[in-house]
N, C-alpha and C. Protein backbone atom coordinates (compact mmCIF):
# COMPACT_ATOMS: atom_id res chain seq x y z
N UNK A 1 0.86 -1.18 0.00
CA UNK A 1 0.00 0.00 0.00
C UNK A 1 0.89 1.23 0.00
N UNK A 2 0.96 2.07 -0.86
CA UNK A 2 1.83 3.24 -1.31
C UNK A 2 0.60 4.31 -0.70
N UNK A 3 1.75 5.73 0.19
CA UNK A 3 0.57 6.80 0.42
C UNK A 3 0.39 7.90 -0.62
N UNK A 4 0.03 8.68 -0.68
CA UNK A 4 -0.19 9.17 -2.00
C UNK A 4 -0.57 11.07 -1.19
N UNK A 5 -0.26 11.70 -1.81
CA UNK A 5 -0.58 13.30 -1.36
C UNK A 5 -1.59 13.55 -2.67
N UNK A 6 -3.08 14.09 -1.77
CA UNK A 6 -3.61 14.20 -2.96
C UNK A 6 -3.39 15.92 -3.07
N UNK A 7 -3.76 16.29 -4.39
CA UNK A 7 -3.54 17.33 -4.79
C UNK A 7 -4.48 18.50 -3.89
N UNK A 8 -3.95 19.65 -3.55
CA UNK A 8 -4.94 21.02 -3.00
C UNK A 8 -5.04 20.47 -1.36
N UNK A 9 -4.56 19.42 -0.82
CA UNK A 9 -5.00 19.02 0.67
C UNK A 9 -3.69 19.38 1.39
N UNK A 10 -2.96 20.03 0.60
CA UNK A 10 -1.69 20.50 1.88
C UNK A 10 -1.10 18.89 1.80
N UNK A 11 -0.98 18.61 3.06
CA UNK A 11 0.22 17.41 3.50
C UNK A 11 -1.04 16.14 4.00
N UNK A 12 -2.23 16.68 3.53
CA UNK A 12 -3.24 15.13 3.88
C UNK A 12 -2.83 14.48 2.61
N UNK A 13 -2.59 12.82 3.31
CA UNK A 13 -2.21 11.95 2.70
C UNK A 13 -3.08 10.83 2.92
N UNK A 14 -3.51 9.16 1.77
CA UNK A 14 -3.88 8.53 2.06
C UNK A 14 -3.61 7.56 1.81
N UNK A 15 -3.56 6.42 2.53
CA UNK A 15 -2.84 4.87 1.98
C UNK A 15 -3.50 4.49 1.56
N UNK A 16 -3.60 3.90 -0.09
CA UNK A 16 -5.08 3.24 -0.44
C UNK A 16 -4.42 2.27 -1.51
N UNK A 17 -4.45 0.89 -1.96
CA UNK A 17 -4.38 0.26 -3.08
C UNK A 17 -4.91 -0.09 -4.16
N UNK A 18 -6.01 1.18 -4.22
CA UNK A 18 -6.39 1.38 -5.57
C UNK A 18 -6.03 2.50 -6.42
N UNK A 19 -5.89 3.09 -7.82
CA UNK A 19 -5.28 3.76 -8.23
C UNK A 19 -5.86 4.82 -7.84
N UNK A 20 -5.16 5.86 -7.89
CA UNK A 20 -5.54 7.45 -7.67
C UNK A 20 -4.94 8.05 -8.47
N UNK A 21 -6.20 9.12 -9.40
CA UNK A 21 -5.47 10.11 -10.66
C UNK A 21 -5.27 11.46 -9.54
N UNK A 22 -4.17 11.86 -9.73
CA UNK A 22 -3.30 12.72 -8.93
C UNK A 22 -3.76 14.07 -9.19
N UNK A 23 -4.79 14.33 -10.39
CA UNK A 23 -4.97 16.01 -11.00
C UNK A 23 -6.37 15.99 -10.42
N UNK A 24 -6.62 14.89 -10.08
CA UNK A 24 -8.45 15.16 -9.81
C UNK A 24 -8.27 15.65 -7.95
N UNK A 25 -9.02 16.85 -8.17
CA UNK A 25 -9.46 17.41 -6.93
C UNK A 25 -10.33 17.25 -5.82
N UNK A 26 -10.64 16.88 -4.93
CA UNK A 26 -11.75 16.62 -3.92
C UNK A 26 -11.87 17.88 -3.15
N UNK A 27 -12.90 18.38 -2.98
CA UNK A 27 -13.14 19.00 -2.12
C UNK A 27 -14.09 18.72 -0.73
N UNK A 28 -13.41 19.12 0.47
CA UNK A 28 -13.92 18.79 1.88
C UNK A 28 -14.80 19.04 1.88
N UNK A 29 -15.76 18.95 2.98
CA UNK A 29 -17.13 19.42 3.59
C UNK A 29 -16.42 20.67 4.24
N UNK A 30 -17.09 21.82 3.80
CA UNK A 30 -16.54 23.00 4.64
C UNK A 30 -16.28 24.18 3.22
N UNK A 31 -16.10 23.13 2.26
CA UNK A 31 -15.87 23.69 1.21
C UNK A 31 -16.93 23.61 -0.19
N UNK A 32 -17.03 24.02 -1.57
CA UNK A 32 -17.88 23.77 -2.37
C UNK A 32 -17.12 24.08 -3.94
N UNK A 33 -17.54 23.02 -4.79
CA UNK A 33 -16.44 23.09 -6.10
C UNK A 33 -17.08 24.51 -6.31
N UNK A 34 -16.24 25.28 -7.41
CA UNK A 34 -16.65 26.06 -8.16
C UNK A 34 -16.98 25.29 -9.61
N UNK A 35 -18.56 25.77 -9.83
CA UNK A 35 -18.63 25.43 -11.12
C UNK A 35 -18.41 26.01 -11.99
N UNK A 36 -18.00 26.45 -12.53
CA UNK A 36 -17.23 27.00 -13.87
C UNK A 36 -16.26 26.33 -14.07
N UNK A 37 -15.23 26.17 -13.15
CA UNK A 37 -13.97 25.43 -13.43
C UNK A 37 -14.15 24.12 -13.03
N UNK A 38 -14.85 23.39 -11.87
CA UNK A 38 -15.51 22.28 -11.33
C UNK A 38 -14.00 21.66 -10.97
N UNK A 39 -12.91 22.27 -10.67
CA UNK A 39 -11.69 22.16 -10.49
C UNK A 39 -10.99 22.75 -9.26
N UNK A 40 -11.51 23.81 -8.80
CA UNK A 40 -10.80 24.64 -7.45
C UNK A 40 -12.30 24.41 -6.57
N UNK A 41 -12.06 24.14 -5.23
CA UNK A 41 -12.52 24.09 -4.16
C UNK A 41 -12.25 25.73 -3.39
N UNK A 42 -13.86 26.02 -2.65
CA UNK A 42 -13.64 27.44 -2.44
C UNK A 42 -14.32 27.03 -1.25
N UNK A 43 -13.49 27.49 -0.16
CA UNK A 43 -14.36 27.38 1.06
C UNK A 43 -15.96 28.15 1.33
N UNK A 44 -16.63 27.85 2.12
CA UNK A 44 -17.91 28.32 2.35
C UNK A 44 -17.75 29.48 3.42
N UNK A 45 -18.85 30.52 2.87
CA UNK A 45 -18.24 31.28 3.55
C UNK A 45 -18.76 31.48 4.99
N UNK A 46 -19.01 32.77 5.94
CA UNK A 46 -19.74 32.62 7.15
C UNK A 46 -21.13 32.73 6.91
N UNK A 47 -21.63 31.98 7.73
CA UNK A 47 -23.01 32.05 7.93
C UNK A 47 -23.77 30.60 6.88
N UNK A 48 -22.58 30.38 6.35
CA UNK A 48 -23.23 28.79 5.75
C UNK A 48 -21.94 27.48 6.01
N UNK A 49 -22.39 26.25 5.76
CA UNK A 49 -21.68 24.98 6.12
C UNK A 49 -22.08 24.44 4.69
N UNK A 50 -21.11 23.34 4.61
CA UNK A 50 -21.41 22.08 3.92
C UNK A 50 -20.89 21.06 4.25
N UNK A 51 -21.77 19.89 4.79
CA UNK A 51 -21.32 18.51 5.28
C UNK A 51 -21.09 17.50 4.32
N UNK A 52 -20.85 17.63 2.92
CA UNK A 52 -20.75 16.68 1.88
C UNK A 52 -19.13 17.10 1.17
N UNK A 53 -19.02 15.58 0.87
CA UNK A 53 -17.55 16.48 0.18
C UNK A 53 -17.75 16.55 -1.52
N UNK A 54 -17.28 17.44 -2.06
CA UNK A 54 -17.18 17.61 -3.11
C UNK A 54 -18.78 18.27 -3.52
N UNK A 55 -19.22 19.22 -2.84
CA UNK A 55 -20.40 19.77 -2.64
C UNK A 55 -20.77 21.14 -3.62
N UNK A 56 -21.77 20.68 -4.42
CA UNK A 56 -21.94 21.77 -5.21
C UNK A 56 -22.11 23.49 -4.83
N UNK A 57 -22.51 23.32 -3.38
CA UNK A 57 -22.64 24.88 -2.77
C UNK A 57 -22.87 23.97 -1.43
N UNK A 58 -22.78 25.88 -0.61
CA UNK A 58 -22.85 25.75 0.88
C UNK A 58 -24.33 25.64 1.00
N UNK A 59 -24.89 25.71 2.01
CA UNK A 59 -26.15 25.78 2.84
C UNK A 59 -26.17 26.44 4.07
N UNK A 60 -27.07 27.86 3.61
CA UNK A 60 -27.52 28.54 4.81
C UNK A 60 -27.23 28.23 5.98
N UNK A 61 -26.96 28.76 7.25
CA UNK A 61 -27.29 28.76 8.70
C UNK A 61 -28.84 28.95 8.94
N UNK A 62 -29.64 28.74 9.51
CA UNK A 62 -30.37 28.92 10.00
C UNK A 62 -30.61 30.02 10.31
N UNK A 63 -31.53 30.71 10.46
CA UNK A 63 -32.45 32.59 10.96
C UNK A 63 -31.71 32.59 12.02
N UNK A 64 -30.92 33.79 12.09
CA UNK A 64 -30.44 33.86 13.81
C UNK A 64 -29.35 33.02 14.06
N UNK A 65 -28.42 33.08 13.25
CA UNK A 65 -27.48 31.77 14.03
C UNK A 65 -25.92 32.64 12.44
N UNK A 66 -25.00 32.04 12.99
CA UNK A 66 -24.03 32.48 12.24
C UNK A 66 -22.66 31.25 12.61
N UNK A 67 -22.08 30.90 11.48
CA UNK A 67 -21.18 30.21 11.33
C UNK A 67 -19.65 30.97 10.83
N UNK A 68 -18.52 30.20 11.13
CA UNK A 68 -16.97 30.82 11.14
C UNK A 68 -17.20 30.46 9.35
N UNK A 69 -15.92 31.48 8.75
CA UNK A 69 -15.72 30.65 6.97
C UNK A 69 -15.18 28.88 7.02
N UNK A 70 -15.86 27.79 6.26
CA UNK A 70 -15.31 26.93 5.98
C UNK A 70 -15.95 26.26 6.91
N UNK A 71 -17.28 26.07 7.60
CA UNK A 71 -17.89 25.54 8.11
C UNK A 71 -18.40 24.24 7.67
N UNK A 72 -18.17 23.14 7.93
CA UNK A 72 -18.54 21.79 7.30
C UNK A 72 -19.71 20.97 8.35
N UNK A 73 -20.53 21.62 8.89
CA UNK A 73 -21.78 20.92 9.57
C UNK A 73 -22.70 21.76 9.96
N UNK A 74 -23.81 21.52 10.14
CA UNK A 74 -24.93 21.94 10.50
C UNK A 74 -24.57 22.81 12.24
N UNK A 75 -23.88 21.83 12.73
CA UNK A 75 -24.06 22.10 14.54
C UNK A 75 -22.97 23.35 14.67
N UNK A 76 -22.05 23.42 13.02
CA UNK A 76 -21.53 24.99 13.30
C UNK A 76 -22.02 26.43 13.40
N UNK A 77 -23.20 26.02 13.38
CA UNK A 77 -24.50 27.15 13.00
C UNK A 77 -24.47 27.63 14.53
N UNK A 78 -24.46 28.65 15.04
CA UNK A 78 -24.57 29.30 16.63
C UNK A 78 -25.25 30.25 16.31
N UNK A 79 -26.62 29.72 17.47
CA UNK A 79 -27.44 31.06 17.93
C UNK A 79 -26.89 32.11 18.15
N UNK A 80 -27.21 33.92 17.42
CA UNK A 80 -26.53 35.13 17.93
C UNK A 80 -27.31 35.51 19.23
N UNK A 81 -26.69 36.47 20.02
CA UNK A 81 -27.30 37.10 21.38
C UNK A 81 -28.32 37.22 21.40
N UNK A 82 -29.36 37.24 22.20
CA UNK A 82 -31.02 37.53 22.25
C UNK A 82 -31.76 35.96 21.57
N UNK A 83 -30.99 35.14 21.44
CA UNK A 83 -31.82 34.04 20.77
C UNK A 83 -30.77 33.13 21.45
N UNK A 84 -31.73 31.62 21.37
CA UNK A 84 -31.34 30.21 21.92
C UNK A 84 -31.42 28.89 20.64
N UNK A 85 -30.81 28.25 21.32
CA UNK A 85 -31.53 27.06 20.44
C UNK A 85 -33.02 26.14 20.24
N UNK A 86 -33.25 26.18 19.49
CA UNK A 86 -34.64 25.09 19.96
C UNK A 86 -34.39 23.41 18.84
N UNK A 87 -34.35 22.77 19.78
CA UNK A 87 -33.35 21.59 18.62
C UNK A 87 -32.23 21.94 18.17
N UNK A 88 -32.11 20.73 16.74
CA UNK A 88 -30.87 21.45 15.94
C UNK A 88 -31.02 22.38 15.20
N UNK A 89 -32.00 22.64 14.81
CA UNK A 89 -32.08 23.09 13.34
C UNK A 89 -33.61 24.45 13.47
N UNK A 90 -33.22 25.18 15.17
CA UNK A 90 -33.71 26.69 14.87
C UNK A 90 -33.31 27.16 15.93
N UNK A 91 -33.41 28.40 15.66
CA UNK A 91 -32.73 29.50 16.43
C UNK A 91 -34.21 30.58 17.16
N UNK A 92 -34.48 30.85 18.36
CA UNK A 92 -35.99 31.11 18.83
C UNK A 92 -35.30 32.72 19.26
N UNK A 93 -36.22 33.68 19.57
CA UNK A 93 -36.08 34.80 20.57
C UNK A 93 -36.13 34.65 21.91
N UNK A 94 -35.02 35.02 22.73
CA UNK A 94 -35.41 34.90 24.16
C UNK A 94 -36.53 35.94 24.04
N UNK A 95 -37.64 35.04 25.47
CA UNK A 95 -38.93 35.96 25.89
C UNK A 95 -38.47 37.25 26.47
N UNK A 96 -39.34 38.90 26.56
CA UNK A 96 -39.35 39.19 27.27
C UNK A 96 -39.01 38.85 28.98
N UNK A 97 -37.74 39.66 29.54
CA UNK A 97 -37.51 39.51 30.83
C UNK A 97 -36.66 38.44 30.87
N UNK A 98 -35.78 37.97 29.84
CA UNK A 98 -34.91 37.09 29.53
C UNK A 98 -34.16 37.80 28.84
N UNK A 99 -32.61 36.61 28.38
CA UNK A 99 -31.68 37.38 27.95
C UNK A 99 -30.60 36.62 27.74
N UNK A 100 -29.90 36.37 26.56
CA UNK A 100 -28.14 35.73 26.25
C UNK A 100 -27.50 36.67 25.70
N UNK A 101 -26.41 36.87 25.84
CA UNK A 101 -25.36 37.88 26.01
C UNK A 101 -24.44 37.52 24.63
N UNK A 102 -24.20 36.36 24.06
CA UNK A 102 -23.25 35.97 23.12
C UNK A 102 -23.70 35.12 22.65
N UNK A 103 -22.79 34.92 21.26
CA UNK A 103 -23.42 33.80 20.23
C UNK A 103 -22.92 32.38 20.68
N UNK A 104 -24.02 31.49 20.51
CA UNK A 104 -23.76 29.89 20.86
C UNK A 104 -24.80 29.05 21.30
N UNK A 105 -24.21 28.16 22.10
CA UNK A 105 -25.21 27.44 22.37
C UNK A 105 -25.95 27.76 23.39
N UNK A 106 -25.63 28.52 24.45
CA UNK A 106 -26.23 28.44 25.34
C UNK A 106 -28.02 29.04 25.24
N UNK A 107 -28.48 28.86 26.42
CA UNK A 107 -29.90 29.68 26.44
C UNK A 107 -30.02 30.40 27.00
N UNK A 108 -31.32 31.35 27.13
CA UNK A 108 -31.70 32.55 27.04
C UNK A 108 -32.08 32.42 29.09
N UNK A 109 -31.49 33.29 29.71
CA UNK A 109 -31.75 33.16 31.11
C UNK A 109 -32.30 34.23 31.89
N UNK A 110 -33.17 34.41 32.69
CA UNK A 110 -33.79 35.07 33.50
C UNK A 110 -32.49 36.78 33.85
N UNK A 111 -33.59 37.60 33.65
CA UNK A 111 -33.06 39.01 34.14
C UNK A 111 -33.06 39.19 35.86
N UNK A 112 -32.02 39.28 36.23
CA UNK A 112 -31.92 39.34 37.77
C UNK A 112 -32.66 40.54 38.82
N UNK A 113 -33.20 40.39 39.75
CA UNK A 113 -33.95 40.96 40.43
C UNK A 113 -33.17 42.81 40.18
N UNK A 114 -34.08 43.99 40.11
CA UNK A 114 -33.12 44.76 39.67
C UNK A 114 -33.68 45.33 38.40
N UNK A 115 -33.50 44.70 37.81
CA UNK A 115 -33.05 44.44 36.41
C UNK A 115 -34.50 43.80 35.52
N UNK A 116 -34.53 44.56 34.46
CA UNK A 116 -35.90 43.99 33.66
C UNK A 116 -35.32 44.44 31.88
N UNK A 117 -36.36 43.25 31.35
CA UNK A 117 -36.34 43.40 29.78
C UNK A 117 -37.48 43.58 29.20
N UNK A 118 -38.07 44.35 27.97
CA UNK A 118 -39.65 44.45 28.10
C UNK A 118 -39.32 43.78 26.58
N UNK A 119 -38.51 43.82 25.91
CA UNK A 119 -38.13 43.37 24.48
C UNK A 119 -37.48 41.75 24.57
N UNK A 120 -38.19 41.50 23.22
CA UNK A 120 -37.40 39.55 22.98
C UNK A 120 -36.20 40.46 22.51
N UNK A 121 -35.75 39.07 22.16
CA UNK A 121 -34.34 38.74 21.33
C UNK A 121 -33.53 39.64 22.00
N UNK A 122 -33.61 40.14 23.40
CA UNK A 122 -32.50 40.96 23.91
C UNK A 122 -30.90 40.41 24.12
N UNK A 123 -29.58 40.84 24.14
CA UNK A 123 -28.67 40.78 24.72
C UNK A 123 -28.09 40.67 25.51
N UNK A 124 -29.06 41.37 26.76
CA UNK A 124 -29.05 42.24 27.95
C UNK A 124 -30.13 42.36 28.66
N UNK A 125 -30.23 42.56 29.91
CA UNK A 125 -30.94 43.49 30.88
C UNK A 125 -30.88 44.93 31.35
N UNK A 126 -31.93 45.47 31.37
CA UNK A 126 -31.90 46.92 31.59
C UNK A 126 -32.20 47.03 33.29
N UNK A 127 -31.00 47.94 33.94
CA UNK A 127 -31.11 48.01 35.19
C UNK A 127 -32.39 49.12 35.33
N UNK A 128 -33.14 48.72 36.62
CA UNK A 128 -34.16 49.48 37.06
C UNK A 128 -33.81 51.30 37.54
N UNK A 129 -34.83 52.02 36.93
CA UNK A 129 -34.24 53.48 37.45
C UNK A 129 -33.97 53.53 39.17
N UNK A 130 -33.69 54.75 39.08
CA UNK A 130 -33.34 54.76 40.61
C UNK A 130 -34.36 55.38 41.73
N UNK A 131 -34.77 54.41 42.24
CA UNK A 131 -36.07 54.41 43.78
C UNK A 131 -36.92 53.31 42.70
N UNK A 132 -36.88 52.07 42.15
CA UNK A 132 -37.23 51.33 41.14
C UNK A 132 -37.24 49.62 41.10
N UNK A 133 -37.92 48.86 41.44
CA UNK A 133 -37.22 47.28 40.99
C UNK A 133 -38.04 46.73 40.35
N UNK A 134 -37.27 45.70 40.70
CA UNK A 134 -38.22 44.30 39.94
C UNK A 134 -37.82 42.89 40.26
N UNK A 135 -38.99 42.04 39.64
CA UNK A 135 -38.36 41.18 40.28
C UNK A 135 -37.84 40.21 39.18
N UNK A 136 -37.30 38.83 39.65
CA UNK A 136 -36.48 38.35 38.70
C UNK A 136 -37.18 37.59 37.38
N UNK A 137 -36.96 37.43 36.34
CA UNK A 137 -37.34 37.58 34.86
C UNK A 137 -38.66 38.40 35.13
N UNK A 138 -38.14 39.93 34.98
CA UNK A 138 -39.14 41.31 34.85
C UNK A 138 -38.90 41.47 33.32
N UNK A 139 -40.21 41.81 32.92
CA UNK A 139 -40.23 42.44 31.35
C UNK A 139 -40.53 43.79 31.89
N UNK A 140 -41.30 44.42 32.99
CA UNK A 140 -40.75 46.24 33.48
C UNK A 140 -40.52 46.01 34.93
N UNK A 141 -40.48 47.46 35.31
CA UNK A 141 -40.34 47.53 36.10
C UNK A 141 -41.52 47.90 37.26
């Protein structure tokens, strides 16, 4: 079994004992041929994935969710701030009086006593004015 460098993969190599034509290109999941040339592999860019190799195009992220360039799966898709996950495959508004701060997986968590949100898909909590409260997951005050 001879290893073989295939062409465009850098230093990935594979041991295989069947023949391999050395000019033919594969492209990863993460990436998508260009058709015109159906010859150069172009990574995908942010906000889409592709889990197939040698993939005619990327595929969307999901509403609300954003992926790094060269994304090769679905689960690279991350909810942005003010939104959670619901399954794999959506991205929801945190409720009023809730709140996530950064993009990912996490979920959308209660505004601390203090502190109220009257808007979804927030970032944040808005601290209560002053002589003012609330209590914990407040949409006012």
């Amino acid at each position: 079994i001879a290893a073989r460098t295939i062409v465009g993969f850098g230093n990935l190599s594979l041991a295989s004992a069947e023949p391999f034509n050395c000019t033919q290109t594969r492209c990863l999941p993460g990436q998508y041929v260009n058709a015109s040339t159906s010859k150069v592999c172009i990574g995908c860019p942010a906000d889409t994935f592709s889990e197939q190799f040698d993939s005619p195009n990327c595929t969307s992220c999901m509403n609300f969710s954003t992926s790094n360039p060269g994304s090769a799966s679905m689960s690279a898709c991350l909810c942005l701030p003010g939104y959670e996950p619901l399954g794999e495959a959506a991205c929801v508004a945190c409720a009023p009086g809730q709140f996530k701060e950064s993009t990912g997986p996490a979920t959308c968590i209660s505004c601390q006593p203090g502190k109220y949100q009257p808007a979804s898909a927030a970032p944040n909590c808005v601290s209560c004015p002053e002589n003012a409260d609330s209590a914990q997951n407040s949409a006012n005050v």
